[in-house]
Protein backbone atom coordinates (compact mmCIF):
# COMPACT_ATOMS: atom_id res chain seq x y z
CA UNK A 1 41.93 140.59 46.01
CA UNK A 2 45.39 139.47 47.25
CA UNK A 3 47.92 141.79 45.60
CA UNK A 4 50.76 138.82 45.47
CA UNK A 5 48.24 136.74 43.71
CA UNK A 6 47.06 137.78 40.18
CA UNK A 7 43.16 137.81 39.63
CA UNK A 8 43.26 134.50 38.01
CA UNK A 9 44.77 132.89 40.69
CA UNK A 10 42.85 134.41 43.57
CA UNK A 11 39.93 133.02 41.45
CA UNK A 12 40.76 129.47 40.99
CA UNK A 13 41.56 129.52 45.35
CA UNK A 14 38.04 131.50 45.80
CA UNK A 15 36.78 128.80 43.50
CA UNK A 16 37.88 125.86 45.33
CA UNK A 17 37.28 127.17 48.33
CA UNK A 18 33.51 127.10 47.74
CA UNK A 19 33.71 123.12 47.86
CA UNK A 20 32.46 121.62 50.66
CA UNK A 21 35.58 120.09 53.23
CA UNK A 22 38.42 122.77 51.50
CA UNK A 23 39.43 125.90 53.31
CA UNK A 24 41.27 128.46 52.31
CA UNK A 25 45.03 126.59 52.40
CA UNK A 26 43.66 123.44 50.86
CA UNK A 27 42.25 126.15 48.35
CA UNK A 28 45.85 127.26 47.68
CA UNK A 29 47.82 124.41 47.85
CA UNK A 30 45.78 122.86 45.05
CA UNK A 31 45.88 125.88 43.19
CA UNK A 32 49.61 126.59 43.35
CA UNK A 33 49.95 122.64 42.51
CA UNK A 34 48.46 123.11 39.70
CA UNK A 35 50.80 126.21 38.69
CA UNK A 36 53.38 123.92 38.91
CA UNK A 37 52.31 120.64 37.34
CA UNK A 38 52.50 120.23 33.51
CA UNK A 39 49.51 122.18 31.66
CA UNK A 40 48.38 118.80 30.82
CA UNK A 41 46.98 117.95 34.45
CA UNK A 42 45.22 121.44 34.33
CA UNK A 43 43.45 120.86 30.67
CA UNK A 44 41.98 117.07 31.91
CA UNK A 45 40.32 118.81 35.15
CA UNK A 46 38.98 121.20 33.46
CA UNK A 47 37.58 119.19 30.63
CA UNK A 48 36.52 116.34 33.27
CA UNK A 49 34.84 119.16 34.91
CA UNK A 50 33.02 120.30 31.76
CA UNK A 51 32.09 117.05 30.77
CA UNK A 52 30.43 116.18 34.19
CA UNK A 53 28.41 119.15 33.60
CA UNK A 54 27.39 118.45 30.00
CA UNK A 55 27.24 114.61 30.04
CA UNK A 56 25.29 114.06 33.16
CA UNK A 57 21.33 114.38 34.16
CA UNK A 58 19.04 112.45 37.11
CA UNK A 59 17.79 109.44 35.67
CA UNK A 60 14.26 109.72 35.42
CA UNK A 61 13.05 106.72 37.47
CA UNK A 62 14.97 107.28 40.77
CA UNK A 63 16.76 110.54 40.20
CA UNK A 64 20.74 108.98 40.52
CA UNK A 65 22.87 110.47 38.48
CA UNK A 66 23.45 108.96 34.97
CA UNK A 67 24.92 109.42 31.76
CA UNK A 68 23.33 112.16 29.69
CA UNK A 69 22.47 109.07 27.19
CA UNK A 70 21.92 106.39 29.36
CA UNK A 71 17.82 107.16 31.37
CA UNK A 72 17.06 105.07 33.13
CA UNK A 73 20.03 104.38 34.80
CA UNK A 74 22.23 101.71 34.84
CA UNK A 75 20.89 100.47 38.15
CA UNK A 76 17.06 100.71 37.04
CA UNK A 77 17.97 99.30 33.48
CA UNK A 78 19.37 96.09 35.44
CA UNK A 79 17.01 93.32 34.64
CA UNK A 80 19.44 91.42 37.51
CA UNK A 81 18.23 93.82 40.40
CA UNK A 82 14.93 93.13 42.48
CA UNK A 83 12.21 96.18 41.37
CA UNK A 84 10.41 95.09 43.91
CA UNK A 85 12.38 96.51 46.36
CA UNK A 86 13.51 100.09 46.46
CA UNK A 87 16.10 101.75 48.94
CA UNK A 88 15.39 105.53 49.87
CA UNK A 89 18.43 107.70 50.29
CA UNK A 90 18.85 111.29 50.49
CA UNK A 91 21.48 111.58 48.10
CA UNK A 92 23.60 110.25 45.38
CA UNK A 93 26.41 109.96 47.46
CA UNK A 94 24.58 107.31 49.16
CA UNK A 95 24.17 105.09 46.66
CA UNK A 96 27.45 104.02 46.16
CA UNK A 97 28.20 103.65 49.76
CA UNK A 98 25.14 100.88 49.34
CA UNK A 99 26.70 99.59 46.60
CA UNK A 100 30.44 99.07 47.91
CA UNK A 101 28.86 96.33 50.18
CA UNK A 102 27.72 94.17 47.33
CA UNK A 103 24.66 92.74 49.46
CA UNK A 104 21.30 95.33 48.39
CA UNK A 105 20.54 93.94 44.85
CA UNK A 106 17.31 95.82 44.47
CA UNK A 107 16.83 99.46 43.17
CA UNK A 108 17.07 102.88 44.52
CA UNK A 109 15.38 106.33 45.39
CA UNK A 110 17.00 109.42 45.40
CA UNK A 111 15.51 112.60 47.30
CA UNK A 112 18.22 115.04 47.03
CA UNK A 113 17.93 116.23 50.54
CA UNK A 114 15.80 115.25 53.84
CA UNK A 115 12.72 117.51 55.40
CA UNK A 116 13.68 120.26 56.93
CA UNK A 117 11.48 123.11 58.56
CA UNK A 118 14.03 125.07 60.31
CA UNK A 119 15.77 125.18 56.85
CA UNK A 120 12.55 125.30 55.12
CA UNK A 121 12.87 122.29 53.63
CA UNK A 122 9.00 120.94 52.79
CA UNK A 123 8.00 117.64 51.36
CA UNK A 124 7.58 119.97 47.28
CA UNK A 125 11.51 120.44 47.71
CA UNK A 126 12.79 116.80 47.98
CA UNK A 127 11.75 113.90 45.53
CA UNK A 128 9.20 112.57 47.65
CA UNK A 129 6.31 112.69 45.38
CA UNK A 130 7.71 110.86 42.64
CA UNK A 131 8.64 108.28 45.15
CA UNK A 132 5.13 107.72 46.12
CA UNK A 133 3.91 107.31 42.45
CA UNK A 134 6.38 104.64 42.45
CA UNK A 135 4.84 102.97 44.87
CA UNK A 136 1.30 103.58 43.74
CA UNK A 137 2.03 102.37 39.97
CA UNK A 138 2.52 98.76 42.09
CA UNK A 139 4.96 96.01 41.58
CA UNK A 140 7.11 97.28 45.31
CA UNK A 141 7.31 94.81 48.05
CA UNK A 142 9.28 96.39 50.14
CA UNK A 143 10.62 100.24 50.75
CA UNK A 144 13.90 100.53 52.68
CA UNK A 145 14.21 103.82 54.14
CA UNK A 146 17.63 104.92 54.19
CA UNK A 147 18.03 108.49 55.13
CA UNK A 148 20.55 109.48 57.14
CA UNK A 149 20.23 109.07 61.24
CA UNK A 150 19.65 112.46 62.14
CA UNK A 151 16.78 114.47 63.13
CA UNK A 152 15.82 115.58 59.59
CA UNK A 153 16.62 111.99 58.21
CA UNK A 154 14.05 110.61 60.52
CA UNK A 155 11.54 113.45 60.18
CA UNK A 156 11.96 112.84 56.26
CA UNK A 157 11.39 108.66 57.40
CA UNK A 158 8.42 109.39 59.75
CA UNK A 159 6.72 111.71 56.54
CA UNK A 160 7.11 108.57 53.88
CA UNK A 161 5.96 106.24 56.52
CA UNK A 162 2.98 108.48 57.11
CA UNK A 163 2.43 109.11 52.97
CA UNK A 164 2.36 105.28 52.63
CA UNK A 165 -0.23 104.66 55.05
CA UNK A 166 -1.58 101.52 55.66
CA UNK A 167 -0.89 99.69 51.81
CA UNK A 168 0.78 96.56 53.67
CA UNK A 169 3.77 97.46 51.72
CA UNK A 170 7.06 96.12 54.07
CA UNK A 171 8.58 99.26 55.13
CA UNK A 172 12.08 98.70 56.83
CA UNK A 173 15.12 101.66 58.44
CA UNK A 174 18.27 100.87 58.64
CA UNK A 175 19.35 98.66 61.99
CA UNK A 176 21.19 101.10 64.00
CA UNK A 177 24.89 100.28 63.15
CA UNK A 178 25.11 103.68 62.04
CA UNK A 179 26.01 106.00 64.28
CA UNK A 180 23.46 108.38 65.02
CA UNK A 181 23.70 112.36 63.48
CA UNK A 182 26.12 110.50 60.92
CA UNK A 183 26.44 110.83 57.22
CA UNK A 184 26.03 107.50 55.66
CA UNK A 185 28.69 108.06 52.96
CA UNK A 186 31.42 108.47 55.70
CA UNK A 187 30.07 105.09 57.18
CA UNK A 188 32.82 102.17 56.68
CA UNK A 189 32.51 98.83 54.99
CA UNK A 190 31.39 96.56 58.07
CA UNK A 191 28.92 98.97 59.61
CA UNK A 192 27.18 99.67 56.96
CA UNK A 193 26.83 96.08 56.23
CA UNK A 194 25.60 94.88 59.44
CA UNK A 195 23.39 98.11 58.75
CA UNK A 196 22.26 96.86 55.84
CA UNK A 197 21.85 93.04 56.95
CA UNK A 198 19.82 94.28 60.31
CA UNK A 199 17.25 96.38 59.04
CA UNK A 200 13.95 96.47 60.51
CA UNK A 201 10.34 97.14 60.09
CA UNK A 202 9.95 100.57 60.42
């Protein structure tokens, strides 16, 4: 423990430290900002915090996060959206990158992560199975897979490809507008539009 920081403090830093893209000065500044800022600002993050926790679960259909009293989720409770066709991404994240380009109107599937064996990541670790019940309970045209395009997002493609089989289900990937080993939530607007617009059969 720093010894010009009381424990308190060291553990709010050490806290937000933990979160992924803050080091250890990000950590601090935020920290000490909050010192300084009226007590209000501290009591709303901490009760937005708590009530993330408490008033969120995975909706039930295609595991995106929804309210704690709203399952399915808003997007699977759409009677707008096409069922018929589902979009595969690895995490929630993804979803509303999708969504900021207004043009996929059908519904989604979440995995919560992508195959991988050097991490020992296996199929029973990612939402892969409920996918395929999806699929198997009929009514899906087509399957857009959407995982990210790296080496475990394509493994993780290649596997649900390979599950499917021949069902003469349409089963499209992303055109390659995304830059590959990227992260489609960093993706901007236009790319992952003409992503979007230019996928192909897979």
């Amino acid at each position: 423990m720093n010894p010009a920081a009381p424990r308190q403090v060291t553990r709010l830093i050490e806290a937000f430290s933990r979160l992924p893209g803050v080091g250890p000065k990000t950590a601090s500044r935020l920290t000490y900002y909050l010192l300084r800022a009226p007590e209000v600002e501290s009591v709303e993050l901490a009760e937005a915090l708590i009530e993330m926790r408490q008033g969120t679960r995975l909706c039930s259909r295609c595991f995106n996060i929804t309210s704690i009293d709203m399952d399915p989720c808003l997007i699977c409770s759409d009677d707008g959206r096409e069922s018929g066709s589902i979009c595969v991404v690895e995490e929630p994240l993804d979803v509303l990158a999708i969504e900021r380009t207004g043009l996929f109107k059908g519904t989604y599937h979440v995995l919560h992560g992508a195959l991988s064996p050097v991490e020992g990541i296996g199929p029973e670790d990612i939402r892969v199975e409920p996918l395929l019940a999806r699929i198997r309970s009929g009514g899906v045209e087509e399957l857009i897979i959407a995982t990210n395009p790296t080496l475990e997002g394509e493994s993780t493609a290649m596997y649900i490809k390979q599950e499917i089989g021949e069902s003469g289900l349409r089963v499209t990937r992303l055109a390659r507008g995304l830059p590959s080993g990227g992260d489609l939530e960093y993706a901007d607007l236009n790319t992952l539009s003409q992503a979007l617009q230019g996928r192909s059969e897979l």
